[in-house]
Protein backbone atom coordinates (compact mmCIF):
# COMPACT_ATOMS: atom_id res chain seq x y z
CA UNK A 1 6.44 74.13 -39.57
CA UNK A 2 7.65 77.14 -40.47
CA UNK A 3 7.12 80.53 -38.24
CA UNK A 4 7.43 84.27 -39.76
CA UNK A 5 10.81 85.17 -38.67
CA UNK A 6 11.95 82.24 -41.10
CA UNK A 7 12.95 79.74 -38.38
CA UNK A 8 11.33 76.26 -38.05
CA UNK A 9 8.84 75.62 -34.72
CA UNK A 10 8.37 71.94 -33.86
CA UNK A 11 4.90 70.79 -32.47
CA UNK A 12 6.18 67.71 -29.83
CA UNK A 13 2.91 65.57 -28.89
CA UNK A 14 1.23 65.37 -25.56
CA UNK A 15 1.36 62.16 -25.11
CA UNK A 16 -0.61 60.74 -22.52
CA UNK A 17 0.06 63.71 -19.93
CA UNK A 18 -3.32 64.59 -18.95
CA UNK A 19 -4.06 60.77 -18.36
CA UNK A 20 -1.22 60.68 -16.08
CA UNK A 21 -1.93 64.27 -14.52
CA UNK A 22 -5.42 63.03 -13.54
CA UNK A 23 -4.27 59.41 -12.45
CA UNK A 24 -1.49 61.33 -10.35
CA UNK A 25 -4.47 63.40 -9.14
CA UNK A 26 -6.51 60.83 -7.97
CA UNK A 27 -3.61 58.96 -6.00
CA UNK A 28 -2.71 62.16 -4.48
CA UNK A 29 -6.44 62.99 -3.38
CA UNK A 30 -6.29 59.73 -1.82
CA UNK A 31 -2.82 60.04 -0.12
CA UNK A 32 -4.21 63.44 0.93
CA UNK A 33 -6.89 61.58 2.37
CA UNK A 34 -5.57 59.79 4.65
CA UNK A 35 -2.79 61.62 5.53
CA UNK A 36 -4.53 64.39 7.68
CA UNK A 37 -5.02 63.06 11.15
CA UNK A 38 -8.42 63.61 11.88
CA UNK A 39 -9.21 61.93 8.46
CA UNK A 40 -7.75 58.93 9.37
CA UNK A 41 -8.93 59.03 12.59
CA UNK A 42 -12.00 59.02 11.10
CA UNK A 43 -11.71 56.03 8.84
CA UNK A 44 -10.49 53.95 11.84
CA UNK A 45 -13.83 55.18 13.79
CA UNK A 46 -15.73 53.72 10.62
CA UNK A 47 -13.91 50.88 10.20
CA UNK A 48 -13.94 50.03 13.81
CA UNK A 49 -17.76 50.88 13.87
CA UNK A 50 -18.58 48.41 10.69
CA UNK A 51 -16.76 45.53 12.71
CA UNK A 52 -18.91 46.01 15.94
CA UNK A 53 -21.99 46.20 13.47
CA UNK A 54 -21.33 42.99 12.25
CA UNK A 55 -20.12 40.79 15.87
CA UNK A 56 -23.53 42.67 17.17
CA UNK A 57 -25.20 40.90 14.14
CA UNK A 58 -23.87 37.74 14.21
CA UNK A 59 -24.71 38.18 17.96
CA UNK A 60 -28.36 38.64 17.83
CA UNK A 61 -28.61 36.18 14.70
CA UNK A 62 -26.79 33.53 16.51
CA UNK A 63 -28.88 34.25 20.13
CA UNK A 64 -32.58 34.10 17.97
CA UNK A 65 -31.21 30.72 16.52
CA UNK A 66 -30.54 29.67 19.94
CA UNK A 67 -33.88 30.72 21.61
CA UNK A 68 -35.68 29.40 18.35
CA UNK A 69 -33.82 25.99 18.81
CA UNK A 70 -34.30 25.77 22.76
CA UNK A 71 -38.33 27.18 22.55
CA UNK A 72 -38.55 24.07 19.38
CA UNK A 73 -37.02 21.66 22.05
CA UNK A 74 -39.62 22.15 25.05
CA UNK A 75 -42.23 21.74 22.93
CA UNK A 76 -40.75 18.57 21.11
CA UNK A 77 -40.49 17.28 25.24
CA UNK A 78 -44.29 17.17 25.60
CA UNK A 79 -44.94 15.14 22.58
CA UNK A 80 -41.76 12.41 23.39
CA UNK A 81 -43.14 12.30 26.90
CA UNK A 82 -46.39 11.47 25.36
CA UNK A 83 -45.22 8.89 22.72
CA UNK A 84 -43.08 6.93 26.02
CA UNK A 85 -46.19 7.48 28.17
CA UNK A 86 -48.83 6.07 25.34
CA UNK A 87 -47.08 2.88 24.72
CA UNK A 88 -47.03 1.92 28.98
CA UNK A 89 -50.86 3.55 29.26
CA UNK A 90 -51.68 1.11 25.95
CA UNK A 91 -50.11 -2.01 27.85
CA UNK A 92 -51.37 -1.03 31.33
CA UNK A 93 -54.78 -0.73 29.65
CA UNK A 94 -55.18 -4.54 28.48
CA UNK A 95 -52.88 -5.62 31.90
CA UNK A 96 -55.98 -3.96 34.02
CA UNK A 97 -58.67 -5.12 31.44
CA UNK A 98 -57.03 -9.15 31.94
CA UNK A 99 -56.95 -8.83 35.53
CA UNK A 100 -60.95 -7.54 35.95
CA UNK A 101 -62.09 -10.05 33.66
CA UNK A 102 -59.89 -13.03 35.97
CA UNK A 103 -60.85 -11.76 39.60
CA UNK A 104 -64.85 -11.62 38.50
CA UNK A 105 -67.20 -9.32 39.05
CA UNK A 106 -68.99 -11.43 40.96
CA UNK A 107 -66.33 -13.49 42.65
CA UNK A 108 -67.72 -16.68 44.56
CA UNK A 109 -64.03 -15.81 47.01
CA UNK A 110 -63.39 -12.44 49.17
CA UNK A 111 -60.84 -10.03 47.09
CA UNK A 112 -59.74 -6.91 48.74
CA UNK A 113 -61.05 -3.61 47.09
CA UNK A 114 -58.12 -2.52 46.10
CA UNK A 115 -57.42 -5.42 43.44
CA UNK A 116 -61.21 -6.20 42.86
CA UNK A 117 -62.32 -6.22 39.69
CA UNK A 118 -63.89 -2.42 39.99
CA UNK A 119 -60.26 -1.56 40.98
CA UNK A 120 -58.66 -2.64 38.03
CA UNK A 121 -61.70 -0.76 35.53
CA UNK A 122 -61.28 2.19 36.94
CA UNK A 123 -57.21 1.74 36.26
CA UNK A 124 -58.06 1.03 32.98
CA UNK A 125 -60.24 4.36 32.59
CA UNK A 126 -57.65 6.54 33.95
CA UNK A 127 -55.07 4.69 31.26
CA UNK A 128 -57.72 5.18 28.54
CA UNK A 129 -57.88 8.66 29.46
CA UNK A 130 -54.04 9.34 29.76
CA UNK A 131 -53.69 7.72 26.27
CA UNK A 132 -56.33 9.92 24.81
CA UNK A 133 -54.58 12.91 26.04
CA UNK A 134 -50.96 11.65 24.73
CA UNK A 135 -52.87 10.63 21.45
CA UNK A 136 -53.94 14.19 21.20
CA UNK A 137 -50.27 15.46 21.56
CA UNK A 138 -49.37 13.32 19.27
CA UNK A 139 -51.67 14.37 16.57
CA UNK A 140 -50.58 18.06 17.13
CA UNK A 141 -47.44 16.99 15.00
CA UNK A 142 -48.44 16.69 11.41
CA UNK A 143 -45.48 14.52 10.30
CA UNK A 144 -47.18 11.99 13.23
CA UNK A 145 -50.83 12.87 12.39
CA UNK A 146 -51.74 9.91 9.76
CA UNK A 147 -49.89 7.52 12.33
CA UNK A 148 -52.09 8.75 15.04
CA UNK A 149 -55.06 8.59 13.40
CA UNK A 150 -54.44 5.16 12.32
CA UNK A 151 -53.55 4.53 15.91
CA UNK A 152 -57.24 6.24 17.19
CA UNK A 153 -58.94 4.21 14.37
CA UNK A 154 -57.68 0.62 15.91
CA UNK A 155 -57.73 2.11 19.37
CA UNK A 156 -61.78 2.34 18.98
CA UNK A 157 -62.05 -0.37 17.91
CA UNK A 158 -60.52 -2.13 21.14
CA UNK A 159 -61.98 -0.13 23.69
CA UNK A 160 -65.58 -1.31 22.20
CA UNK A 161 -64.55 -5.19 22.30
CA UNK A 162 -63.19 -4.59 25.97
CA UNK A 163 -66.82 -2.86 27.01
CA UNK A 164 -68.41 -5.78 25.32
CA UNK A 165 -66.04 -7.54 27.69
CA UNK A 166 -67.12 -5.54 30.64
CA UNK A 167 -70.87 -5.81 30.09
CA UNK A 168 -70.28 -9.70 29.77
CA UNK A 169 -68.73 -10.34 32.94
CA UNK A 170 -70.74 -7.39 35.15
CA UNK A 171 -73.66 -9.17 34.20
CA UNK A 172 -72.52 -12.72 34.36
CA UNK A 173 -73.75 -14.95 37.86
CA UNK A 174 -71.13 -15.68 40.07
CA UNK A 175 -67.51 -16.23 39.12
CA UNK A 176 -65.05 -18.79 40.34
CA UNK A 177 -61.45 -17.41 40.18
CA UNK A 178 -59.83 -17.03 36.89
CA UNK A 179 -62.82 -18.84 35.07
CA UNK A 180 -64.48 -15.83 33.00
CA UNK A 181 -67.49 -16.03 31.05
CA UNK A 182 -66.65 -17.67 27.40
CA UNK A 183 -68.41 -14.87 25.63
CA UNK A 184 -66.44 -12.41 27.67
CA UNK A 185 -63.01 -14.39 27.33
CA UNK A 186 -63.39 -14.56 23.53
CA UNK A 187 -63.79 -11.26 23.02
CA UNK A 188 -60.94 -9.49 24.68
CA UNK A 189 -59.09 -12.41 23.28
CA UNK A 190 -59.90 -10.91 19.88
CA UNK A 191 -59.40 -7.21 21.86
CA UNK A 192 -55.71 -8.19 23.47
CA UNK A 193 -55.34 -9.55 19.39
CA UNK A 194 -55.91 -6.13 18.18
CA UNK A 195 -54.12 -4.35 20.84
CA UNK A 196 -51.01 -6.43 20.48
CA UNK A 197 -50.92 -6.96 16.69
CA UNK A 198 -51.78 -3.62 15.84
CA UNK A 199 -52.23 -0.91 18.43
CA UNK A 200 -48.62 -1.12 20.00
CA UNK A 201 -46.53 -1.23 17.51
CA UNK A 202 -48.26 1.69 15.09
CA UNK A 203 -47.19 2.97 19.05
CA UNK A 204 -44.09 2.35 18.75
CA UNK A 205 -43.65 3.24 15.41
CA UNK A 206 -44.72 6.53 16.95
CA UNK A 207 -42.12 6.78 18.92
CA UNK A 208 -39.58 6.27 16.56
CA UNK A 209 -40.64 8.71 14.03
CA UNK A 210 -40.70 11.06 16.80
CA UNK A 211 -37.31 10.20 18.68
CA UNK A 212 -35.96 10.86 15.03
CA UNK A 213 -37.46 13.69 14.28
CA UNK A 214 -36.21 15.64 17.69
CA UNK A 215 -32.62 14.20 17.29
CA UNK A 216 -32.27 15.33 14.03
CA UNK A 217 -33.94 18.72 14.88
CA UNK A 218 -31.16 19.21 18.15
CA UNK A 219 -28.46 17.95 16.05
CA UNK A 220 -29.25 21.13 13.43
CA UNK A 221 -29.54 23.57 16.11
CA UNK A 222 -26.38 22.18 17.82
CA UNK A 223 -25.13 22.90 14.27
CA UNK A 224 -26.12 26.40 14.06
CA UNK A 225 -25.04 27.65 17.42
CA UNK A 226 -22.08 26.09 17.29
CA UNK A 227 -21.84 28.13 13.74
CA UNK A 228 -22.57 31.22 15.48
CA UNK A 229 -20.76 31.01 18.07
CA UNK A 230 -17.13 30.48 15.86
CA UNK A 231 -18.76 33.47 13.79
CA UNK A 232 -19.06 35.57 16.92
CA UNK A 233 -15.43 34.58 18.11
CA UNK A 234 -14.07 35.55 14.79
CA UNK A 235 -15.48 38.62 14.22
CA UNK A 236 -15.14 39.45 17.94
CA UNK A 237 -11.16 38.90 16.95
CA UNK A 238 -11.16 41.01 13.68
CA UNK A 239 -12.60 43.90 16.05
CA UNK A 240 -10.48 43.23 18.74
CA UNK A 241 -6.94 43.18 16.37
CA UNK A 242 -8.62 46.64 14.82
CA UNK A 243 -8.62 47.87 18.43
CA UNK A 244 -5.69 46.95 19.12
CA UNK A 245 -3.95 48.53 16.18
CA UNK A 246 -5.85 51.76 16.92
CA UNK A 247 -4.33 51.99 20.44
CA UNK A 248 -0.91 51.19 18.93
CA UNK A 249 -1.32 54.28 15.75
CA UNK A 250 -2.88 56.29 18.91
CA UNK A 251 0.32 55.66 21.04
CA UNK A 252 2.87 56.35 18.54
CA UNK A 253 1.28 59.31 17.53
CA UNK A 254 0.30 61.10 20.72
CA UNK A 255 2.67 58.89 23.04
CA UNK A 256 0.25 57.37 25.00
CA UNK A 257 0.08 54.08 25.56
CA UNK A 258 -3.30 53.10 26.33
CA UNK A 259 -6.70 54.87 25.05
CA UNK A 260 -9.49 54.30 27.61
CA UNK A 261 -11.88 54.32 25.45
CA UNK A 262 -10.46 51.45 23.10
CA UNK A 263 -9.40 49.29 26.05
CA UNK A 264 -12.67 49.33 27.14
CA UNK A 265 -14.02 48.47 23.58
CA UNK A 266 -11.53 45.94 24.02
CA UNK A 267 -12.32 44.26 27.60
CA UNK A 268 -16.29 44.69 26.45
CA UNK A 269 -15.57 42.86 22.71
CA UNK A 270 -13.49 39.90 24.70
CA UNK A 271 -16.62 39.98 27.40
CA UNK A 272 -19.50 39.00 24.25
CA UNK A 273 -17.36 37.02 21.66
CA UNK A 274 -15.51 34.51 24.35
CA UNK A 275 -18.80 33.53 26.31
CA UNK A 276 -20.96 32.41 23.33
CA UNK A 277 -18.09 30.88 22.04
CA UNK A 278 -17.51 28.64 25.44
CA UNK A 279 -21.57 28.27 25.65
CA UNK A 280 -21.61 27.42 21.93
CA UNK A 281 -19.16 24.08 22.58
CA UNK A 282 -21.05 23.37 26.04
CA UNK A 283 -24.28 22.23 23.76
CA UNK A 284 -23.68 18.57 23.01
């Protein structure tokens, strides 16, 4: 290109300058950034702040899961205390209903009051009523309701052969020992047939859905708090090695060397991550 005065003018390119005069901006905003004091004093506060956010979460996450697991647990103990209690009440029951039927209403010999046959029906009552009460525990559970209802089906049924039983030998003459009424020996034959063939083990299948069930529930809360608790000890670490490094940019800088204020961030972080850590690998 020429220019007036007759010499030549040559136009050179750009290039990418501007590019590199805004990418060379941007870095230097950044450097800039960070290299003022109180700027990165402030991006340590944040940083250190988001890292107690998050051990405080995993905290009260990990200390719900454990109160959720331990309130699941006490209740789960009043239905396995019913399921073991059932299956003696059930066996007591036809024990107590055998030994009124044998010692007689009416016995032709003396027998103490306390093993008479009155003694032993109102033993068998107070089982009856115990195992009503577990049944109802029992049935509380839905993954155990169809087996309990099964199990109050067949349990009807036997408590109405063993008052047929009753009725029998109350009203029967006298009784020489062990020497029932036929009527009345038949049918808690046919009762003790029910209760044995039927009754106790839908029992004690009962009991092993239900042992199951609360193992596998503590073994996944075990799980989970021992989870949280390696979460908590970790991020109680990340925030402790942030603290740390703090003190040590605070102490070269200002030549100090200890902050208060982050040792006791420090002491207090060791204090809440190391506990539920140890209390976490207590739960077996």
């Amino acid at each position: 290109m020429s220019c007036p005065g007759g010499g030549a003018v040559w136009i050179v390119p750009a290039m990418d300058t501007l590019p590199r005069v805004e990418r060379a901006g941007v870095r230097g905003t950044a450097r800039r950034a960070v290299s003022q004091m109180p700027r990165r004093l402030a991006l340590a506060a944040v940083v250190l702040g988001a890292l107690a956010v998050v051990l405080v979460a995993v905290l009260v996450a990990g200390t719900a899961t454990a109160r959720g697991g331990l309130s699941a647990m006490a209740s789960a103990t009043g239905e396995v205390n019913a399921t073991n209690d059932l299956y003696f009440r059930l066996n007591d029951m036809d024990a107590q209903a055998a030994d009124a039927l044998l010692v007689g209403f009416h016995p032709t010999l003396s027998v103490p009051a306390s093993v008479d046959a009155r003694a032993s029906v109102n033993t068998y009552e107070s089982d009856r009523q115990a195992a009503d009460r577990d049944v109802q525990k029992i049935a509380a559970n839905p993954a155990l309701a169809d087996a309990g209802a099964r199990l109050l089906d067949a349990l009807g049924g036997y408590e109405a052969l063993i008052g047929q039983a009753f009725y029998v030998g109350s009203n029967a003459a006298t009784q020489a020992p062990a020497a029932p009424p036929a009527v009345a020996l038949s049918t808690y034959q046919r009762a003790s047939s029910l209760m044995h063939g039927s009754i106790l083990p839908i029992a004690s299948q009962i009991t092993a859905a239900d042992s199951a069930q609360v193992n596998g529930q503590y073994t996944a809360d075990r799980r989970d708090t021992h989870t949280y608790a390696a979460f908590s000890i970790i991020a109680g670490l990340l925030l402790l090695a942030g603290l740390l490094f703090a003190n040590a940019y605070l102490a070269r800088r200002f030549r100090r060397m200890l902050a208060p204020a982050l040792a006791a961030a420090a002491v207090l972080t060791l204090s809440v991550s190391v506990p539920v850590e140890a209390v976490g690998r207590l739960i077996v």
